[in-house]
C-alpha atoms as a PDB file:
ATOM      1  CA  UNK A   1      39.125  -8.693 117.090  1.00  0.00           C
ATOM      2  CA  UNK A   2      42.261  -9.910 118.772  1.00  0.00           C
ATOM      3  CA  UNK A   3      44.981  -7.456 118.633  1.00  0.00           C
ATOM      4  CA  UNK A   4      48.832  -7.886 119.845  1.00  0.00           C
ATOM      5  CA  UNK A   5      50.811  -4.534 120.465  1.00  0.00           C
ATOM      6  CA  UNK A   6      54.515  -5.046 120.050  1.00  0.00           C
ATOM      7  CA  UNK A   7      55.194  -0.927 120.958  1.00  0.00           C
ATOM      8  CA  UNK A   8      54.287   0.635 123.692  1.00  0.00           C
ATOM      9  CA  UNK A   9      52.848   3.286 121.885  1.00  0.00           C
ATOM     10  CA  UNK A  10      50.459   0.799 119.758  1.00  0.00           C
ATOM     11  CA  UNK A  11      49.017  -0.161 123.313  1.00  0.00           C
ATOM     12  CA  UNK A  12      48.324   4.008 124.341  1.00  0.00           C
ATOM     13  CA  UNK A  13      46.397   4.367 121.019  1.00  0.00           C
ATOM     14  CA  UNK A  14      44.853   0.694 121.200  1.00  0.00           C
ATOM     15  CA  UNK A  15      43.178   2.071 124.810  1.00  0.00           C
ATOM     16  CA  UNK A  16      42.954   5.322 123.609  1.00  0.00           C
ATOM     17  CA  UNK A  17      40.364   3.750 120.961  1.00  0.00           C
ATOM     18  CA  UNK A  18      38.449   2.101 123.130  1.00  0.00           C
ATOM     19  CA  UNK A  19      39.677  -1.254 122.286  1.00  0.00           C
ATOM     20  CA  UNK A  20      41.389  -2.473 125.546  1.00  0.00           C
ATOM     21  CA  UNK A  21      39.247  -5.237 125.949  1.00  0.00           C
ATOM     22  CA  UNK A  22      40.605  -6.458 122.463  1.00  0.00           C
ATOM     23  CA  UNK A  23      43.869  -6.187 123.207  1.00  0.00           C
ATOM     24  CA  UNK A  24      45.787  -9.803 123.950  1.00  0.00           C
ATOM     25  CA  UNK A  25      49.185  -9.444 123.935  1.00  0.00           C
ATOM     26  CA  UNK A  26      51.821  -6.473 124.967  1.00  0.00           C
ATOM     27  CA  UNK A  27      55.503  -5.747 125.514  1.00  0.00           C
ATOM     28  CA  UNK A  28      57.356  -5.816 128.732  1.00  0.00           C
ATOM     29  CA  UNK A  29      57.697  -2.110 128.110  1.00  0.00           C
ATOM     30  CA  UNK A  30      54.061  -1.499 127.830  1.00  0.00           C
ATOM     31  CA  UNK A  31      53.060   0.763 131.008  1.00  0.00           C
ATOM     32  CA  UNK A  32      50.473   2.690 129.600  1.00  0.00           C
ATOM     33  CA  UNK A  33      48.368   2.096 131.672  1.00  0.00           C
ATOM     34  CA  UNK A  34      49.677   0.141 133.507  1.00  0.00           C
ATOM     35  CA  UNK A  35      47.117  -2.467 132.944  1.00  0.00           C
ATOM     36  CA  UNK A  36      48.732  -3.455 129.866  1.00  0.00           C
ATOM     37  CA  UNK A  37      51.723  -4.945 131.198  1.00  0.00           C
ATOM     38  CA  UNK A  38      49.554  -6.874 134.406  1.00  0.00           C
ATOM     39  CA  UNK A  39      46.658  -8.122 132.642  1.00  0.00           C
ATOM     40  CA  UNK A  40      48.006  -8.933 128.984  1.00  0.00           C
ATOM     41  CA  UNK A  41      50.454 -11.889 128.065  1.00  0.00           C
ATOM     42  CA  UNK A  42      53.397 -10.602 127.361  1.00  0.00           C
ATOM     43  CA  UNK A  43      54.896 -11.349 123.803  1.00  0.00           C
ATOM     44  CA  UNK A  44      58.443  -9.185 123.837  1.00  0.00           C
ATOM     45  CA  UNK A  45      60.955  -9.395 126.325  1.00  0.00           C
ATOM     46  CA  UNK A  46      64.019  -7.829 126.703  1.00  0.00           C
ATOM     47  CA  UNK A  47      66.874  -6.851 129.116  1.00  0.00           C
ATOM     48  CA  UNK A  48      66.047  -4.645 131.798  1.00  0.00           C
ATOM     49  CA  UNK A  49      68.518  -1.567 131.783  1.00  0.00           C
ATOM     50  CA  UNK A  50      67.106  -0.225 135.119  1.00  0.00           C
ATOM     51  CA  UNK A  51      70.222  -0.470 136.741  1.00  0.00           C
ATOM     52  CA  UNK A  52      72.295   0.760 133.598  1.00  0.00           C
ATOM     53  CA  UNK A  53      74.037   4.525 133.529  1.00  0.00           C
ATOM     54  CA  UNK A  54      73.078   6.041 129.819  1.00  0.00           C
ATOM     55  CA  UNK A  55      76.936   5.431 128.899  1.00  0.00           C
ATOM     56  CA  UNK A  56      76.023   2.092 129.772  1.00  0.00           C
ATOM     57  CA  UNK A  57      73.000   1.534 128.029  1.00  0.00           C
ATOM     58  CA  UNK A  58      74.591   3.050 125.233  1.00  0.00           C
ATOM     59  CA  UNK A  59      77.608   0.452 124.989  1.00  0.00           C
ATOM     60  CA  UNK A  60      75.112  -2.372 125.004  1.00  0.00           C
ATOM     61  CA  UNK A  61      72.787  -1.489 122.407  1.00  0.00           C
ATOM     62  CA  UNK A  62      75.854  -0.451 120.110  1.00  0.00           C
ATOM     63  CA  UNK A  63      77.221  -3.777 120.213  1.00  0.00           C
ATOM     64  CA  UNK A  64      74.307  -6.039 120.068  1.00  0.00           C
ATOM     65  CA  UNK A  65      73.503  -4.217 117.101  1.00  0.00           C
ATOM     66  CA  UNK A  66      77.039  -4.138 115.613  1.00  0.00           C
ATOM     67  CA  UNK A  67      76.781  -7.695 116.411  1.00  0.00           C
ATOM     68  CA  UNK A  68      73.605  -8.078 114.175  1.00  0.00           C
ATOM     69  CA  UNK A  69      71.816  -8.953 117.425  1.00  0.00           C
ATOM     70  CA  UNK A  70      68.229  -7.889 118.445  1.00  0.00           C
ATOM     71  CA  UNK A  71      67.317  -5.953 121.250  1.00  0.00           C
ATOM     72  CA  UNK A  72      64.164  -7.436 121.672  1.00  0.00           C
ATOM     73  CA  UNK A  73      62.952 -11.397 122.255  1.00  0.00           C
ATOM     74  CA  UNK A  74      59.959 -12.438 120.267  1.00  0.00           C
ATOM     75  CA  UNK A  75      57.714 -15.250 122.455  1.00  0.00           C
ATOM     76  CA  UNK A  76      56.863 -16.947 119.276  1.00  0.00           C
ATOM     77  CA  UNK A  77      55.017 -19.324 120.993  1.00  0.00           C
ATOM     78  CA  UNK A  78      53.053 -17.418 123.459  1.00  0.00           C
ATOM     79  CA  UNK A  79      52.072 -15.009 120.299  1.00  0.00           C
ATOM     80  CA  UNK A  80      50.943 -18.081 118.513  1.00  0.00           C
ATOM     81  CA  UNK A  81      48.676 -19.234 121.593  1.00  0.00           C
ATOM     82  CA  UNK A  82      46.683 -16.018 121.295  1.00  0.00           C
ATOM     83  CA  UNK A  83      45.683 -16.757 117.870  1.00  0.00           C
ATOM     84  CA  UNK A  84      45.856 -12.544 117.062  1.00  0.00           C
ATOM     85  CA  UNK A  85      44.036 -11.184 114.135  1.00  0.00           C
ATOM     86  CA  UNK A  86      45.799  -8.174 114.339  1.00  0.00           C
ATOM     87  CA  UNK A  87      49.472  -7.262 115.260  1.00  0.00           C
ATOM     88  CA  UNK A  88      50.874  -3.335 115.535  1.00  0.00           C
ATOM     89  CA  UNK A  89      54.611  -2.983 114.972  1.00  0.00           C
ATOM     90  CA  UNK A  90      56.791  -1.095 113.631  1.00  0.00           C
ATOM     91  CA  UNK A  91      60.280   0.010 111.182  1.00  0.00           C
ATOM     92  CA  UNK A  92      60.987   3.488 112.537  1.00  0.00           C
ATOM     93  CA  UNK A  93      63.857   1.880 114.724  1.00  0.00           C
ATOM     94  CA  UNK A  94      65.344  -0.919 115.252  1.00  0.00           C
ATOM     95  CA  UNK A  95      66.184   0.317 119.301  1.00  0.00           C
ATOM     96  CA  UNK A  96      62.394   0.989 120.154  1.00  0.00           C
ATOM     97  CA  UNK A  97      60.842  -2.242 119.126  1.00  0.00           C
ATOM     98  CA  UNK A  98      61.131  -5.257 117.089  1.00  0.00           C
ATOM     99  CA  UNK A  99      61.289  -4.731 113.364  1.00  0.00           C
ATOM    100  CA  UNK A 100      58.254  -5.964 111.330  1.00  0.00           C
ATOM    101  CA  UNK A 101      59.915  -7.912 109.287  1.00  0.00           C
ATOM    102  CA  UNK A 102      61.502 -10.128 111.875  1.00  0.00           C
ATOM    103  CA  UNK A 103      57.273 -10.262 113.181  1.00  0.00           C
ATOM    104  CA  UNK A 104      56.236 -11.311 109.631  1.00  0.00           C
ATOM    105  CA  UNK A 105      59.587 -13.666 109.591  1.00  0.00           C
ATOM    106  CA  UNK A 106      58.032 -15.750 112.872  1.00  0.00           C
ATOM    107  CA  UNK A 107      54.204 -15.753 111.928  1.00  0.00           C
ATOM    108  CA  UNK A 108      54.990 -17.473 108.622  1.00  0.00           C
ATOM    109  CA  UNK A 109      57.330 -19.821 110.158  1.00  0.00           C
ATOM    110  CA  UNK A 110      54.243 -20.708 112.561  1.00  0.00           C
ATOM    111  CA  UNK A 111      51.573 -20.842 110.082  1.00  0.00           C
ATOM    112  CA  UNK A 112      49.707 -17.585 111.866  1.00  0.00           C
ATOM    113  CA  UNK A 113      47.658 -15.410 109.216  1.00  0.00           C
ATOM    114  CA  UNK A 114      47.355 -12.358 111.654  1.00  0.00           C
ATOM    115  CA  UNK A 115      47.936  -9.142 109.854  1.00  0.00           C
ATOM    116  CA  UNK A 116      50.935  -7.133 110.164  1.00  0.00           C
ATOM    117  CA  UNK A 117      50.063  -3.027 110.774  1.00  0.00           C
ATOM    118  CA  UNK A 118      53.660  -1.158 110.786  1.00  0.00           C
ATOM    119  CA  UNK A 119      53.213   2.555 112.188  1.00  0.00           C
ATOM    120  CA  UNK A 120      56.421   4.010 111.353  1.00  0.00           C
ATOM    121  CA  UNK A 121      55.410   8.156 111.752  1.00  0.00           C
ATOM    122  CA  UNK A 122      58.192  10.611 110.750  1.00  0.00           C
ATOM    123  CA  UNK A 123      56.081  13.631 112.248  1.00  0.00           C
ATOM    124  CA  UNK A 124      53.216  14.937 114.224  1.00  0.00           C
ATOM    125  CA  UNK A 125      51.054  14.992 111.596  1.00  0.00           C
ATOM    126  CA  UNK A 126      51.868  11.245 110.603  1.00  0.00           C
ATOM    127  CA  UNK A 127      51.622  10.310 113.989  1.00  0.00           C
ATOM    128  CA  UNK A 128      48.062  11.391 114.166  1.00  0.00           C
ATOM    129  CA  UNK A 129      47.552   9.761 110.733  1.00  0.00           C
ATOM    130  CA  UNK A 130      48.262   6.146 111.827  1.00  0.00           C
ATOM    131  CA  UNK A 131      46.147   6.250 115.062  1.00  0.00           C
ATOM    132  CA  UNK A 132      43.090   6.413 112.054  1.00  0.00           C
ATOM    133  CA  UNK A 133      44.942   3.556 110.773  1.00  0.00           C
ATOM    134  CA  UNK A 134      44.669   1.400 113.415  1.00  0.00           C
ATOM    135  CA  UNK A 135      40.952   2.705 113.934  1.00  0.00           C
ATOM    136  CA  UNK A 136      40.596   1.747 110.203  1.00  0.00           C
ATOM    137  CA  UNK A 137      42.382  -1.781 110.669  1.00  0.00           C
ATOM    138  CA  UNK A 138      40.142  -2.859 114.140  1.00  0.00           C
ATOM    139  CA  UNK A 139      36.736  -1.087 112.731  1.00  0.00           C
ATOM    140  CA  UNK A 140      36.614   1.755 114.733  1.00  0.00           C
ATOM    141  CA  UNK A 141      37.952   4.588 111.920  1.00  0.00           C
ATOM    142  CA  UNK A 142      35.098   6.528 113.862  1.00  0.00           C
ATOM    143  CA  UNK A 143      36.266   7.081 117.247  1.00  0.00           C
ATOM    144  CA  UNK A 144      39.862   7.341 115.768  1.00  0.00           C
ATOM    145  CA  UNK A 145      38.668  10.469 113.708  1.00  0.00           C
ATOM    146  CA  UNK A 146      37.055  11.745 116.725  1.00  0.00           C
ATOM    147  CA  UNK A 147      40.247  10.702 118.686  1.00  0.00           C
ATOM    148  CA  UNK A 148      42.313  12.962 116.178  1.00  0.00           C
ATOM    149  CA  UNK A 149      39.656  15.830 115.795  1.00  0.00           C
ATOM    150  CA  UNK A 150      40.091  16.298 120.247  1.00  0.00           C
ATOM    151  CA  UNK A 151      43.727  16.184 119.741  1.00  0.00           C
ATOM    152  CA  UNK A 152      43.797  18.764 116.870  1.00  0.00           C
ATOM    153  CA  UNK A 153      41.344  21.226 118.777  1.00  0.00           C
ATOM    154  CA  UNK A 154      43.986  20.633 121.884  1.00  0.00           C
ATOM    155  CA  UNK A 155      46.539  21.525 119.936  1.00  0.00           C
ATOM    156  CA  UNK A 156      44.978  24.718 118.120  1.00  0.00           C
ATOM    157  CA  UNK A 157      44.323  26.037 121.600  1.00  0.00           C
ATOM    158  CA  UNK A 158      47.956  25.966 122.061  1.00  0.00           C
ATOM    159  CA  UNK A 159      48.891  27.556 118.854  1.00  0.00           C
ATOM    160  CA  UNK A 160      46.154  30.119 120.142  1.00  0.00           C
ATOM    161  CA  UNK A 161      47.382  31.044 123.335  1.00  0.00           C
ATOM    162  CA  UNK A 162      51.146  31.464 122.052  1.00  0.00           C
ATOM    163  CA  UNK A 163      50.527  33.212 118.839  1.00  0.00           C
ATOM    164  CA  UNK A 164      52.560  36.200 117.878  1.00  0.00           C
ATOM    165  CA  UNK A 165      54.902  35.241 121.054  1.00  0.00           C
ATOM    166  CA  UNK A 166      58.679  35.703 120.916  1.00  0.00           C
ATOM    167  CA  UNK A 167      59.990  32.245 120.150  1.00  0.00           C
ATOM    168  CA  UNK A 168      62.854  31.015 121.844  1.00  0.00           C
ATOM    169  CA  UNK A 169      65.087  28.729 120.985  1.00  0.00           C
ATOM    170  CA  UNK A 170      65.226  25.605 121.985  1.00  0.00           C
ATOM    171  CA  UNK A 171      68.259  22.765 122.084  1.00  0.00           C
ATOM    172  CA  UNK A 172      66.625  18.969 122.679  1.00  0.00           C
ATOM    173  CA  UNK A 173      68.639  16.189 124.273  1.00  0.00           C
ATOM    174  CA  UNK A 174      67.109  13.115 123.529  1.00  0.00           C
ATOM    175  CA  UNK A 175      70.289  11.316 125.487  1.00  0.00           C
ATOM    176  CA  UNK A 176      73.085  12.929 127.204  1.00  0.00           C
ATOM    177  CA  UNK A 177      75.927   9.800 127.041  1.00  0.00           C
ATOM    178  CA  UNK A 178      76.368  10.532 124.631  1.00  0.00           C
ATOM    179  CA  UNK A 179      74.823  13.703 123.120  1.00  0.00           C
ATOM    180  CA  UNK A 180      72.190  12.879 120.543  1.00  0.00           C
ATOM    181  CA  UNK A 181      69.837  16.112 119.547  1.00  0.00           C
ATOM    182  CA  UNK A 182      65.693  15.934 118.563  1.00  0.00           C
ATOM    183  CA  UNK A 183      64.385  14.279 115.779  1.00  0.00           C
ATOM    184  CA  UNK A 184      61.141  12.567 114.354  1.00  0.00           C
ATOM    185  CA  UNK A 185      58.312  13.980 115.765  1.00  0.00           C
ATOM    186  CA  UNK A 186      60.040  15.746 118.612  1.00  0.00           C
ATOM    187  CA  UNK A 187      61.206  18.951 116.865  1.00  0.00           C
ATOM    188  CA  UNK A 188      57.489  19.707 115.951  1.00  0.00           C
ATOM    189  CA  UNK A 189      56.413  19.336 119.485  1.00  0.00           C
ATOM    190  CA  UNK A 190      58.782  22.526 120.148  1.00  0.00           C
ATOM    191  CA  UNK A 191      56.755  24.270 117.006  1.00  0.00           C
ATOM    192  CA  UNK A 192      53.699  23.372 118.143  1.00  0.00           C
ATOM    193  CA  UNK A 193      54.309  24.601 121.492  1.00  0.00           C
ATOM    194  CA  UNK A 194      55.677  28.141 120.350  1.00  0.00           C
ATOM    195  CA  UNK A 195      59.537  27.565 120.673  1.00  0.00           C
ATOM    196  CA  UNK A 196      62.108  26.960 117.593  1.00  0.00           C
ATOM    197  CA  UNK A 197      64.101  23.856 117.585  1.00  0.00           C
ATOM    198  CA  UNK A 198      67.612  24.466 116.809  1.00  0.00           C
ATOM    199  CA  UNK A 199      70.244  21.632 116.057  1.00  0.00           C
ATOM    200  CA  UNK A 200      67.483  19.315 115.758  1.00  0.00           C
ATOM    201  CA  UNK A 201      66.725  17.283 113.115  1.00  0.00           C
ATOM    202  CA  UNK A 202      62.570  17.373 112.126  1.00  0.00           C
ATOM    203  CA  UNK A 203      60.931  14.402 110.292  1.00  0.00           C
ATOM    204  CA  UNK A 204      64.354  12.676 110.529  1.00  0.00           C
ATOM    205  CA  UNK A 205      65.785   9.673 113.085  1.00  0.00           C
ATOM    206  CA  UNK A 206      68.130  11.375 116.364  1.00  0.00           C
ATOM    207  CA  UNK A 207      71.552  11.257 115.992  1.00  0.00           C
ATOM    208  CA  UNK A 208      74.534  11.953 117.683  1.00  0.00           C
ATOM    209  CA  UNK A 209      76.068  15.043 118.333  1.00  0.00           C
ATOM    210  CA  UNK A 210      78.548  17.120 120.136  1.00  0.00           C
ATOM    211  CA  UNK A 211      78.069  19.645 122.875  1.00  0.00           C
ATOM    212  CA  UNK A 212      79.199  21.851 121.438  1.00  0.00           C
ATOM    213  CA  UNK A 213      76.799  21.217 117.924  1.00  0.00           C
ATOM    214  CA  UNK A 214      73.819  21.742 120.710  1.00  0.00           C
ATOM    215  CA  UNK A 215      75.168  24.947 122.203  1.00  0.00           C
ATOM    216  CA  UNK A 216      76.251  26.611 119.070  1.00  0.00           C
ATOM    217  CA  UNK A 217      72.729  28.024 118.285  1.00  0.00           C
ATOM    218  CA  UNK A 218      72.806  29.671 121.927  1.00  0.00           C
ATOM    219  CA  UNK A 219      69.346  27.920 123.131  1.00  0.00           C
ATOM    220  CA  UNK A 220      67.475  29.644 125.611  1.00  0.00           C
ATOM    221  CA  UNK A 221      65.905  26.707 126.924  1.00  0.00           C
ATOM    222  CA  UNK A 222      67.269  22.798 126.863  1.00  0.00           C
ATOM    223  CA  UNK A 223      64.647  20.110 127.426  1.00  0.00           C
ATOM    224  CA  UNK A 224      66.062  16.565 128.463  1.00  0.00           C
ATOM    225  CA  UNK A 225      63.768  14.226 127.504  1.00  0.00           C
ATOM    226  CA  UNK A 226      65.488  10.785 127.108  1.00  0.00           C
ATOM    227  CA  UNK A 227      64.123   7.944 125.445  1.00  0.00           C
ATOM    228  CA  UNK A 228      63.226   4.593 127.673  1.00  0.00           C
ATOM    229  CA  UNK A 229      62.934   7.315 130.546  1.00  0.00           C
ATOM    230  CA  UNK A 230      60.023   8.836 132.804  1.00  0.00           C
ATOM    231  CA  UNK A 231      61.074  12.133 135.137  1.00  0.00           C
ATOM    232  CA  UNK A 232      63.378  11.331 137.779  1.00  0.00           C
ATOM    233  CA  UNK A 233      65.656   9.335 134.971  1.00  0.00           C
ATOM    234  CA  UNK A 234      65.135  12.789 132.993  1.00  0.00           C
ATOM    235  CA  UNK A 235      66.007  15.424 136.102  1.00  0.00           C
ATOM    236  CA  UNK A 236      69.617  12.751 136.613  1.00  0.00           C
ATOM    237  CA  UNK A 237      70.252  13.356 132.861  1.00  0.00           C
ATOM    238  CA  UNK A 238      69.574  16.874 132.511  1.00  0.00           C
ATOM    239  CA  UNK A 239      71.534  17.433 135.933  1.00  0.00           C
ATOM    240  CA  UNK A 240      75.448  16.413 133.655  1.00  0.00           C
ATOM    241  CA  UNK A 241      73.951  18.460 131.127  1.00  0.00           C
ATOM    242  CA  UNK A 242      74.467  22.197 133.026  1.00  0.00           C
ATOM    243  CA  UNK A 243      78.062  22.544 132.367  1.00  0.00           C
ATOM    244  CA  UNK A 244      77.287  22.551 128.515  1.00  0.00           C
ATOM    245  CA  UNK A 245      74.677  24.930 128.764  1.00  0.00           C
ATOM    246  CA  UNK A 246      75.552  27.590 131.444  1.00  0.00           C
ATOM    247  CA  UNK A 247      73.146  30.770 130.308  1.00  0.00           C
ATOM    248  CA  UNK A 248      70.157  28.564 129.457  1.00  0.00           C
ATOM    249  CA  UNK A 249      67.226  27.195 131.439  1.00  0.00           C
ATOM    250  CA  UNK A 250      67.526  23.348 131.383  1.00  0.00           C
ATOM    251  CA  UNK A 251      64.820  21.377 131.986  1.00  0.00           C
ATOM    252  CA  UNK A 252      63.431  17.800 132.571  1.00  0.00           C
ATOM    253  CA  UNK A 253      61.122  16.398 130.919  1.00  0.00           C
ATOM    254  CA  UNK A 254      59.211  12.826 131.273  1.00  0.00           C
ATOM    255  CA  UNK A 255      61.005  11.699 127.821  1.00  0.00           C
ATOM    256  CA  UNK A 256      58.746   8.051 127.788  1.00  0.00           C
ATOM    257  CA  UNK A 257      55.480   9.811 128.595  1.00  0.00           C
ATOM    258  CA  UNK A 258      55.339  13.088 126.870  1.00  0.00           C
ATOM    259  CA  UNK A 259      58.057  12.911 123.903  1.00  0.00           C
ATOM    260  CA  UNK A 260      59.826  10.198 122.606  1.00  0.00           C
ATOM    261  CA  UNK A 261      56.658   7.802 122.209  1.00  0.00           C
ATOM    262  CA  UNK A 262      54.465   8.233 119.084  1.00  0.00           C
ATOM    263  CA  UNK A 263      51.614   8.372 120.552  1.00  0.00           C
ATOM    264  CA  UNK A 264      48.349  10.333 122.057  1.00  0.00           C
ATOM    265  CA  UNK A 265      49.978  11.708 124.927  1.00  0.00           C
ATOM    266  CA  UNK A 266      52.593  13.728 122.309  1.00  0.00           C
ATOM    267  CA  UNK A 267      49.664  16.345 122.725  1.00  0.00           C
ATOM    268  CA  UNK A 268      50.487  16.337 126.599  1.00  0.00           C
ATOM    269  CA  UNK A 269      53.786  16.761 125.575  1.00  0.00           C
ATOM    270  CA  UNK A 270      53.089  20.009 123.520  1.00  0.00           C
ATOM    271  CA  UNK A 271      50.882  21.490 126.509  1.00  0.00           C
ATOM    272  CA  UNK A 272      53.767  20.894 129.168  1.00  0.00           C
ATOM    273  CA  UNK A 273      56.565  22.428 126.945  1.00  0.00           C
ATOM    274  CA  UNK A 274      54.417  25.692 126.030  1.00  0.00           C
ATOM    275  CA  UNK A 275      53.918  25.850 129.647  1.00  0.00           C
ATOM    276  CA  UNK A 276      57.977  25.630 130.192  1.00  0.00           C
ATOM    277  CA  UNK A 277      58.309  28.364 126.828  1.00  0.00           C
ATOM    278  CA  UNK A 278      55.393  30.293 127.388  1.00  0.00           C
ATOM    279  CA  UNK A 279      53.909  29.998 131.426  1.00  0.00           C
ATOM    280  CA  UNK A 280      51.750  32.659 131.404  1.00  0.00           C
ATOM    281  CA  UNK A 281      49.933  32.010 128.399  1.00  0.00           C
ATOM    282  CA  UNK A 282      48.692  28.002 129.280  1.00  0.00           C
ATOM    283  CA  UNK A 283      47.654  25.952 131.959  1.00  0.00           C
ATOM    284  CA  UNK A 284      50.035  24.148 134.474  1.00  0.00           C
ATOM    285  CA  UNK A 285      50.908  20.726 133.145  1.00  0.00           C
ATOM    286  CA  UNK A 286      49.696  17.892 135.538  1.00  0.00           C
ATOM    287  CA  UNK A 287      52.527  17.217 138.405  1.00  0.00           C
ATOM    288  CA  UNK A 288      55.649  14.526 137.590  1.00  0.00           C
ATOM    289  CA  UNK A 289      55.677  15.196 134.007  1.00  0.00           C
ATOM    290  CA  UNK A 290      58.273  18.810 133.651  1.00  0.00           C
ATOM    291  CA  UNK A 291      61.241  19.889 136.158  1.00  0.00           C
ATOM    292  CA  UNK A 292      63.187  23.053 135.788  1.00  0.00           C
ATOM    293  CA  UNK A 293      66.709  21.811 137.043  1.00  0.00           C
ATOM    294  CA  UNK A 294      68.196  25.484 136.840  1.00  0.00           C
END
């Protein structure tokens, strides 16, 4: 089967199954591993905000979206070249990938009869769900229930180790210019991990928020974990976020790797933020992926 990831997430569980060797086409944000984005033709482009401060970022996406613009460009005819049976998108939001209808849109319009998979999880539990829907759609529902069944027992050692723990609370800034709090998936990562979320919004899209809407619940602990970033974006961010939080521990997190993507690694993610809530009851996360900042 030839299968085209238009999310970087698609490609971790795509490899994850087994299935690298099936996979033809990727993003330019694909980096995981980082054999995706060398080896694979990439079908999605888009401008690289490397250079860009989060203010900055912000400003551009608002406006090509108020504009009715796209963040992403669709190589129609590179996709078309690969002749895909398969294509992974998704609907959850319109900032982290191209929309599935604008996919469906282009493959009509060049007579391709690939099918269209959207993953659009809300939680932890969904996300799980939809990597045995892409094991389901590629023949492997097998390995994706074995996949799912290693995750699960990861995760149930966590619950394990921090059961009947004091929970503290927890504030999430999934972008600090400006402020928007947790949502999705991300506020069950905190659960899972033996914290409460506070000012966070679970199974629902981020949004924006004051400082002040963040610091109300007096959070213990403030994880930076911005979207489209790995560690050293995370430690700038969380660095302009002391002032707002001056009795809390605030730390950085590696927002693309562990957090914000809906994918396997959201399991690493729960095992590195216990180990921030609860460090003598779990394992050391691997190095580059958590920073305390103070």
């Amino acid at each position: 089967m030839r299968v085209v990831s238009l999310l970087p997430s698609a490609t971790e569980i795509v490899y994850a199954l087994g299935l690298g060797d099936d996979l033809v086409g990727v993003t330019f944000e694909c980096d995981e591993p980082a054999a995706a984005r060398s080896e694979k033709t990439v079908v999605v482009g888009g401008r690289d905000t490397r250079g860009m401060t989060p203010g900055e970022i912000d400003d551009y996406v608002r406006t090509r979206m108020a504009a009715g613009g796209d963040l992403y460009t669709l190589h129609a005819d590179a996709l078309a070249g690969l002749a895909p049976d398969l294509i992974l998108t998704q609907d959850l939001c319109r900032v982290c990938a191209l929309p599935s209808g604008h996919v469906e849109d282009a493959l009509t319009h060049l007579g391709c009869s690939a099918g269209v998979l959207s993953l659009d999880p809300h939680t932890l539990g969904e996300v799980l769900a939809t990597f045995v829907e892409v094991g389901a759609a590629t023949g492997v529902r097998e390995a994706a229930l074995d996949l799912v069944g290693r995750l699960e027992a990861r995760l149930t050692a966590v619950e394990r180790a921090v059961a009947d723990r004091p929970r503290p609370k927890v504030a999430i800034v999934e972008w600090v210019d400006p402020p928007f709090t947790g949502g999705h998936w991300v506020p069950d990562l905190v659960a899972a991990a033996g914290g409460e979320a506070v000012a966070a919004r679970p199974g629902r899209r981020s949004v924006q928020v004051s400082w002040a809407e963040l610091a109300a619940p007096g959070p213990e602990v403030v994880l930076v974990t911005p979207c489209g970033f790995h560690l050293d974006g995370a430690v700038r961010q969380a660095e302009r976020v002391l002032p707002h939080f001056p009795d809390a521990q605030v730390w950085a997190i590696d927002g693309d790797g562990l957090v914000v993507r809906p994918g396997p690694r959201l399991v690493d993610g729960v095992e590195a933020i216990a180990a921030i809530l609860h460090p003598d009851a779990v394992p050391e996360p691997r190095p580059g992926t958590i920073r305390r900042v103070r």
